[in-house]
Protein backbone atom coordinates (compact mmCIF):
# COMPACT_ATOMS: atom_id res chain seq x y z
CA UNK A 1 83.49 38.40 93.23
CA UNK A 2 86.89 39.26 92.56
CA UNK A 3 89.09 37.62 90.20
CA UNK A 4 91.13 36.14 93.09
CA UNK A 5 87.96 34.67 94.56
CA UNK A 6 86.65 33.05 91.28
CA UNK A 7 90.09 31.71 89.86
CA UNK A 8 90.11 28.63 92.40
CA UNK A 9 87.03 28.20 90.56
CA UNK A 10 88.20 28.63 87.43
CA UNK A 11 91.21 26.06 88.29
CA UNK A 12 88.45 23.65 89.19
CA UNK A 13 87.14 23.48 85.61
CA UNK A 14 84.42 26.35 86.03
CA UNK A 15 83.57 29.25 83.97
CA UNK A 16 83.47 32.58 84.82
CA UNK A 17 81.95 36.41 83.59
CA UNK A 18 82.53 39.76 84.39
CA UNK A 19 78.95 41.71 85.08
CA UNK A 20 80.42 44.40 83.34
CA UNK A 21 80.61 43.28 79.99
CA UNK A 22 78.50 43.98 77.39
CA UNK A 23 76.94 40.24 77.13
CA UNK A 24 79.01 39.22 73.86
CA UNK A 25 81.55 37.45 76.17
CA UNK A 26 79.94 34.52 77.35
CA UNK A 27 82.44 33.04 79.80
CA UNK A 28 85.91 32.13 80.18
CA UNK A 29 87.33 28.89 80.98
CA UNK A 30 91.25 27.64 82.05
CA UNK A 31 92.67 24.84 79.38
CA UNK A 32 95.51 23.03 79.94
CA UNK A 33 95.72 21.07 76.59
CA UNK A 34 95.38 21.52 72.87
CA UNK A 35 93.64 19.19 70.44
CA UNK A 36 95.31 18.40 67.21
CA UNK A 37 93.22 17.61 64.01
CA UNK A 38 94.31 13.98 64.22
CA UNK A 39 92.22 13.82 67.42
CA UNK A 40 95.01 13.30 69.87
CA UNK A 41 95.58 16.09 72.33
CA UNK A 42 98.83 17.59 73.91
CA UNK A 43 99.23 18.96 77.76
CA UNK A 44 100.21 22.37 77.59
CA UNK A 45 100.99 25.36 79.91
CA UNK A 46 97.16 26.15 80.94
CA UNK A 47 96.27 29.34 79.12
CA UNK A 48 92.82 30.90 79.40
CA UNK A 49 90.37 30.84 76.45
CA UNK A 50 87.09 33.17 76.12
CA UNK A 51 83.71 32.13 74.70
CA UNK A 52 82.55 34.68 72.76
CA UNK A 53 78.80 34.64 71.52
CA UNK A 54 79.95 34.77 67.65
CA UNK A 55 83.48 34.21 66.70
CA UNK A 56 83.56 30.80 68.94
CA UNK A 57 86.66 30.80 71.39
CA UNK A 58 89.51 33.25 71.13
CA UNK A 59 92.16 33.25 73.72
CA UNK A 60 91.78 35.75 76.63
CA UNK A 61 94.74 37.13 78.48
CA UNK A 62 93.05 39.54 81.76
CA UNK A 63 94.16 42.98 81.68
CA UNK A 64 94.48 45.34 85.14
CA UNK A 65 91.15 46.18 85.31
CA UNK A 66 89.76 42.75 84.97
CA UNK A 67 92.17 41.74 87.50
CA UNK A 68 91.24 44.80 89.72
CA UNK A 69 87.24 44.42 89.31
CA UNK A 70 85.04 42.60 91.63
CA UNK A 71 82.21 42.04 89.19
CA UNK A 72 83.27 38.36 88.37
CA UNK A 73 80.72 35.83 88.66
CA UNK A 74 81.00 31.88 88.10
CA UNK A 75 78.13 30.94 84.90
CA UNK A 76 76.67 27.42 84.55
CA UNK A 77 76.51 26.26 81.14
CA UNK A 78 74.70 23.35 79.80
């Protein structure tokens, strides 16, 4: 797919891969709020955030190429 065709997804609360990483990147996901350590949560200008498989979530801005590739696929995770 190509990142047009998966962001409606993405918008819709799924999470998306590129096939052509190396398999440390498990997904990323579109977040539109930011918890506070008091538990509440504020409504923010959605930013993307990436799962990675060790450092937990870092935030993920997509550069040309992973705008320009047509390796994206949606992931399911449970």
């Amino acid at each position: 797919m190509t990142f047009e065709e998966v962001l409606p997804h993405i918008k819709k609360g799924a999470k998306a891969v590129r096939e052509g990483w190396g398999g440390f990147e498990l997904y990323i996901e579109l977040r539109d709020e930011l918890g506070l350590s008091d538990g509440t949560f504020l409504q923010v200008t959605p930013y993307f955030l990436i799962k990675t498989s060790d450092e937990g979530y870092s935030m993920f801005s997509p550069t040309p190429c992973d705008v320009l590739a047509e390796d994206w696929k949606i992931v399911s995770i449970d």
